[in-house]
C-alpha atoms as a PDB file:
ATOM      1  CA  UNK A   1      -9.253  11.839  16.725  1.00  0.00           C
ATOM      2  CA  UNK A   2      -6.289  14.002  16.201  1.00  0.00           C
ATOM      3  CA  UNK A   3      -4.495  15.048  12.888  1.00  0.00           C
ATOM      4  CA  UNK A   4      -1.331  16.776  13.143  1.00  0.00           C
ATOM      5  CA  UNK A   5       0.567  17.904  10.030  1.00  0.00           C
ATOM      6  CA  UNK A   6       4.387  17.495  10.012  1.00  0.00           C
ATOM      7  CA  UNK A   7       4.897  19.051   7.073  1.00  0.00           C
ATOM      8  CA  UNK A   8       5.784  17.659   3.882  1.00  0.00           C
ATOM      9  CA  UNK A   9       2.752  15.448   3.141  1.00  0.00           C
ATOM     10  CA  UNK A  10       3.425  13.618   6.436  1.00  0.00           C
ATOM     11  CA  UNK A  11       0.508  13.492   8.880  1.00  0.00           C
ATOM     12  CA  UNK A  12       0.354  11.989  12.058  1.00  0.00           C
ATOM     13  CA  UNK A  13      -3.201  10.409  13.316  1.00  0.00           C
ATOM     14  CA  UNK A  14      -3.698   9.871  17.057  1.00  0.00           C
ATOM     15  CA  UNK A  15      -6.886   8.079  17.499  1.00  0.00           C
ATOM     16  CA  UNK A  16      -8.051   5.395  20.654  1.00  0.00           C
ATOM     17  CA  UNK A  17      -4.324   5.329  21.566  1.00  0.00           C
ATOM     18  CA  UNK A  18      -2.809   4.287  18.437  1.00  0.00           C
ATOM     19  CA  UNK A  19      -0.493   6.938  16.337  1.00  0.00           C
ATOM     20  CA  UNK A  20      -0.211   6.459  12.989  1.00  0.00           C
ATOM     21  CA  UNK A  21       1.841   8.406   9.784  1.00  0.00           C
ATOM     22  CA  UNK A  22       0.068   9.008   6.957  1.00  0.00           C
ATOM     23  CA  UNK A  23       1.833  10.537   3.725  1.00  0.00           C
ATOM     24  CA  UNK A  24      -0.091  11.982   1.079  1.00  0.00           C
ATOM     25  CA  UNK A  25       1.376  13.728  -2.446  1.00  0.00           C
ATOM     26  CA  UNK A  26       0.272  14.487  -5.924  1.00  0.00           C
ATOM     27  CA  UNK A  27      -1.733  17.406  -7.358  1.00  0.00           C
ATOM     28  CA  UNK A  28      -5.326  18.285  -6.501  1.00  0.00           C
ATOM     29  CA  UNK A  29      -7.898  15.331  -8.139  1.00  0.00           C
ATOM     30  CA  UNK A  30      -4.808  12.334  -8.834  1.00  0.00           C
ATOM     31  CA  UNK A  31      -3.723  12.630  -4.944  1.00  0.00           C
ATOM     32  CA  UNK A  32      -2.526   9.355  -3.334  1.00  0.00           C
ATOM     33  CA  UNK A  33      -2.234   8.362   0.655  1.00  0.00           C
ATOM     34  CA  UNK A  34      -0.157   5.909   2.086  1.00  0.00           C
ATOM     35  CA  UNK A  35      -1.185   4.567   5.331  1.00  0.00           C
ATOM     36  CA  UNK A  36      -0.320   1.185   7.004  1.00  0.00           C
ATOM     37  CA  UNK A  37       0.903  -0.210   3.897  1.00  0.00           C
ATOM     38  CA  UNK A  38      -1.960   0.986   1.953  1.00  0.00           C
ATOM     39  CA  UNK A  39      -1.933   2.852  -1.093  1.00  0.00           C
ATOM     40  CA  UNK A  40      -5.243   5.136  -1.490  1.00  0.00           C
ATOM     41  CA  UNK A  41      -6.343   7.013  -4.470  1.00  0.00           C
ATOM     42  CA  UNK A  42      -8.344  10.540  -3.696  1.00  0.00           C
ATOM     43  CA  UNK A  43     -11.446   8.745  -5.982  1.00  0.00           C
ATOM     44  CA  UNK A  44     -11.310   5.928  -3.738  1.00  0.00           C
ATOM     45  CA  UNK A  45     -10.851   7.226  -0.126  1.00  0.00           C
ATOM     46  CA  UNK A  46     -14.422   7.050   0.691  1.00  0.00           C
ATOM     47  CA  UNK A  47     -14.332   3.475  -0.506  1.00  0.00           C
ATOM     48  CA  UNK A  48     -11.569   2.914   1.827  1.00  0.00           C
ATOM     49  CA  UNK A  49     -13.267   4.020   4.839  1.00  0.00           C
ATOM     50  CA  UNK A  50     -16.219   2.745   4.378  1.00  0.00           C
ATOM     51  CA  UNK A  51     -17.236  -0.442   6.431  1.00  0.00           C
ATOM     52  CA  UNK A  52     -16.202  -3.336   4.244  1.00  0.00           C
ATOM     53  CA  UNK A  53     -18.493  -6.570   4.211  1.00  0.00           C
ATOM     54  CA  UNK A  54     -17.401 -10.081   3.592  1.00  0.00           C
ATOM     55  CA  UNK A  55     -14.134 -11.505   2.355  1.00  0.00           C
ATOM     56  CA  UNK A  56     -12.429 -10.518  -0.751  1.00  0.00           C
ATOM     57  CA  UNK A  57     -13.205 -12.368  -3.535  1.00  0.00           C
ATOM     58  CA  UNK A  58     -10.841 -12.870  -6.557  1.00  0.00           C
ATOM     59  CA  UNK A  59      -7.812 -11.403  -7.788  1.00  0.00           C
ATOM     60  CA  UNK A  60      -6.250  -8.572  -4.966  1.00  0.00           C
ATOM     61  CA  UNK A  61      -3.356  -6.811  -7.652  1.00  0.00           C
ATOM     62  CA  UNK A  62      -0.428  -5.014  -5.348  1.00  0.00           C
ATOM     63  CA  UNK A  63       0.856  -2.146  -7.048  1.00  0.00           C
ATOM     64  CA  UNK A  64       3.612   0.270  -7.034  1.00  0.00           C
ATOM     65  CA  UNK A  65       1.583   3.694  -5.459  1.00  0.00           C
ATOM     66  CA  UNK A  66       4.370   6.090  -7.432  1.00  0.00           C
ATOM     67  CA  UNK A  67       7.873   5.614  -9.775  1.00  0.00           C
ATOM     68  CA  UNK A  68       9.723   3.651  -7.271  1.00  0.00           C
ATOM     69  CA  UNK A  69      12.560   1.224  -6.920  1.00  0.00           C
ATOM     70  CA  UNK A  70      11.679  -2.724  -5.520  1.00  0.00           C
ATOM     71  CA  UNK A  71      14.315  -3.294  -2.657  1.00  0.00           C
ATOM     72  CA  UNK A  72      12.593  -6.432  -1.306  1.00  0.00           C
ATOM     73  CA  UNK A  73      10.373  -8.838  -2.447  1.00  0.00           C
ATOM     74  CA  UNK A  74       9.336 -10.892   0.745  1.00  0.00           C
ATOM     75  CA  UNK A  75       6.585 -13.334  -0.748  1.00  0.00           C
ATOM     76  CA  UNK A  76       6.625 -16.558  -3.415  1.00  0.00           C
ATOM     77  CA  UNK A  77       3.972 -17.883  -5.296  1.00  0.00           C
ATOM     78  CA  UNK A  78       2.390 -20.503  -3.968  1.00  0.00           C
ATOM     79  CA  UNK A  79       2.961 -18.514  -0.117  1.00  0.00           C
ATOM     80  CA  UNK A  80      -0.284 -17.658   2.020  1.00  0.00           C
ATOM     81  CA  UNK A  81      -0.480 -14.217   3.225  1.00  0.00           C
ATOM     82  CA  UNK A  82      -1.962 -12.635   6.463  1.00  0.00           C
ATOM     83  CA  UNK A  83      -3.856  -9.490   6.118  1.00  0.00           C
ATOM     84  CA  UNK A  84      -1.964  -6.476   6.445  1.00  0.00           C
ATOM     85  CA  UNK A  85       1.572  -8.866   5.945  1.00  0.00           C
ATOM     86  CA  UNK A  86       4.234  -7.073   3.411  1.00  0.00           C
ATOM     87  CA  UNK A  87       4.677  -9.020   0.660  1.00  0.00           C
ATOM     88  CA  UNK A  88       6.957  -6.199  -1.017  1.00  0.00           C
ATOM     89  CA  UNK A  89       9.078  -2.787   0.012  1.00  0.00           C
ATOM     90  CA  UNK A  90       9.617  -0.338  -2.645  1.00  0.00           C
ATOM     91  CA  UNK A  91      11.457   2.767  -2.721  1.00  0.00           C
ATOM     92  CA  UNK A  92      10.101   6.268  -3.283  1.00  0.00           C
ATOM     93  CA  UNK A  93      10.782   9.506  -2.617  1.00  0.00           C
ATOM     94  CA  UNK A  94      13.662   8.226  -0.099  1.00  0.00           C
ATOM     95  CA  UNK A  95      11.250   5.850   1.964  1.00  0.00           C
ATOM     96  CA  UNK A  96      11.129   2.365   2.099  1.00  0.00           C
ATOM     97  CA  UNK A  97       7.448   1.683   2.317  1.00  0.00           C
ATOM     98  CA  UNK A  98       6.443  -1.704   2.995  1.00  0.00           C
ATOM     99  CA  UNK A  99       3.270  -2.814   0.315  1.00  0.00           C
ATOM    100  CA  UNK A 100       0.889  -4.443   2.195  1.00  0.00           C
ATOM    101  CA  UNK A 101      -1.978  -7.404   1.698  1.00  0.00           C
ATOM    102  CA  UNK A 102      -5.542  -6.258   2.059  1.00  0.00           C
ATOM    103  CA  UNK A 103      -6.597  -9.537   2.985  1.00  0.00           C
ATOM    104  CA  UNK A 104      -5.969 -12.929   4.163  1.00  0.00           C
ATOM    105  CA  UNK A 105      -4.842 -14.399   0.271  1.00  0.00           C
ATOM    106  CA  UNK A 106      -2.300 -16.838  -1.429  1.00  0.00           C
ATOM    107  CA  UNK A 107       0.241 -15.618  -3.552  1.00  0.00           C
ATOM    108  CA  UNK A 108      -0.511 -16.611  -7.639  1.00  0.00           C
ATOM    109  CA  UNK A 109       2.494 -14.882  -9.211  1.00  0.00           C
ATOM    110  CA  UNK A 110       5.254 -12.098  -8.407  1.00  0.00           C
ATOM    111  CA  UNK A 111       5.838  -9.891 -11.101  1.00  0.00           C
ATOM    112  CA  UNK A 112       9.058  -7.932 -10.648  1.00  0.00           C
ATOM    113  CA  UNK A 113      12.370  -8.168  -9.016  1.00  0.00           C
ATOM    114  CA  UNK A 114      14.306  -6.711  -6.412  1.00  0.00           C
ATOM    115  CA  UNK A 115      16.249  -3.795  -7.758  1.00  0.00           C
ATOM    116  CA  UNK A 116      13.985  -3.285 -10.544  1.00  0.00           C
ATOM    117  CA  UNK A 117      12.464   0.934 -11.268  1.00  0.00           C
ATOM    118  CA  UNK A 118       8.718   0.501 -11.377  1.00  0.00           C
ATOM    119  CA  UNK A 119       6.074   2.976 -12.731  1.00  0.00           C
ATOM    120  CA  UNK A 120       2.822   4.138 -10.512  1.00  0.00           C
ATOM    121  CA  UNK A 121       0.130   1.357 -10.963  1.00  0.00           C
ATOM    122  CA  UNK A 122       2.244  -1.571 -12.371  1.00  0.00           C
ATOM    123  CA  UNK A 123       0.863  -4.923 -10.605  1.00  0.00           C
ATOM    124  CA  UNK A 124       4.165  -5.949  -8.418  1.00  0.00           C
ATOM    125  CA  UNK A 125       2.236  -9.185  -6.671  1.00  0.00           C
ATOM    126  CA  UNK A 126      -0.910 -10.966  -7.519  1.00  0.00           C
ATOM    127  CA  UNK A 127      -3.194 -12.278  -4.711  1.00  0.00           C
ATOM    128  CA  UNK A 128      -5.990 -14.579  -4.638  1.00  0.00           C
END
């Protein structure tokens, strides 16, 4: 595996052929990483790379990672989602990043609206 910084936050991973950007911000102890539609607290980084078992079970919140604008919402209730689909792009920080399922799920309820300023954390879509 390579890491390469860019500067910024922005990181590029080459690893088995693939390239990938990662961004990363926020102070030491509350950093945050965004990679293929991902949000990742520091806390929970080793929880995110850990080998995960089973399905998801339950209730799989999508949140805003940082302040940010919603630009597009692209899923409905009722909708069934692939893993890794967007189901919302916000705006931060001048990117578009595209929010991202973290499993195979149905859509139970969209909570905000396109064009709407969002705080860090708020629940945007509801999976299940």
């Amino acid at each position: 595996m390579k890491v390469e910084d860019l500067g910024s936050g922005v990181f590029r991973v080459s690893h088995e052929g693939r390239q990938d950007l990662i961004y990363v911000a926020g102070p030491t102890g509350r950093r945050w990483a965004f990679w293929c539609g991902q949000v990742f607290r520091e806390e929970s980084f080793a929880e995110a790379v850990a080998p995960r078992r089973g399905r998801h079970a339950g209730l799989q919140p999508v949140s805003a990672p940082m302040p940010s604008t919603v630009l597009k919402i692209l899923a409905q209730p009722g909708q069934r989602i692939a893993k890794g689909d967007a189901v919302v792009i916000v705006e931060a920080m001048k990117m578009e990043l595209p929010l991202r399922a973290s499993a195979d799920a149905t859509v139970r309820a969209v909570r905000c609206r396109e064009g709407e300023l969002v705080a860090a954390d708020v629940v945007l879509v509801e999976l299940e």
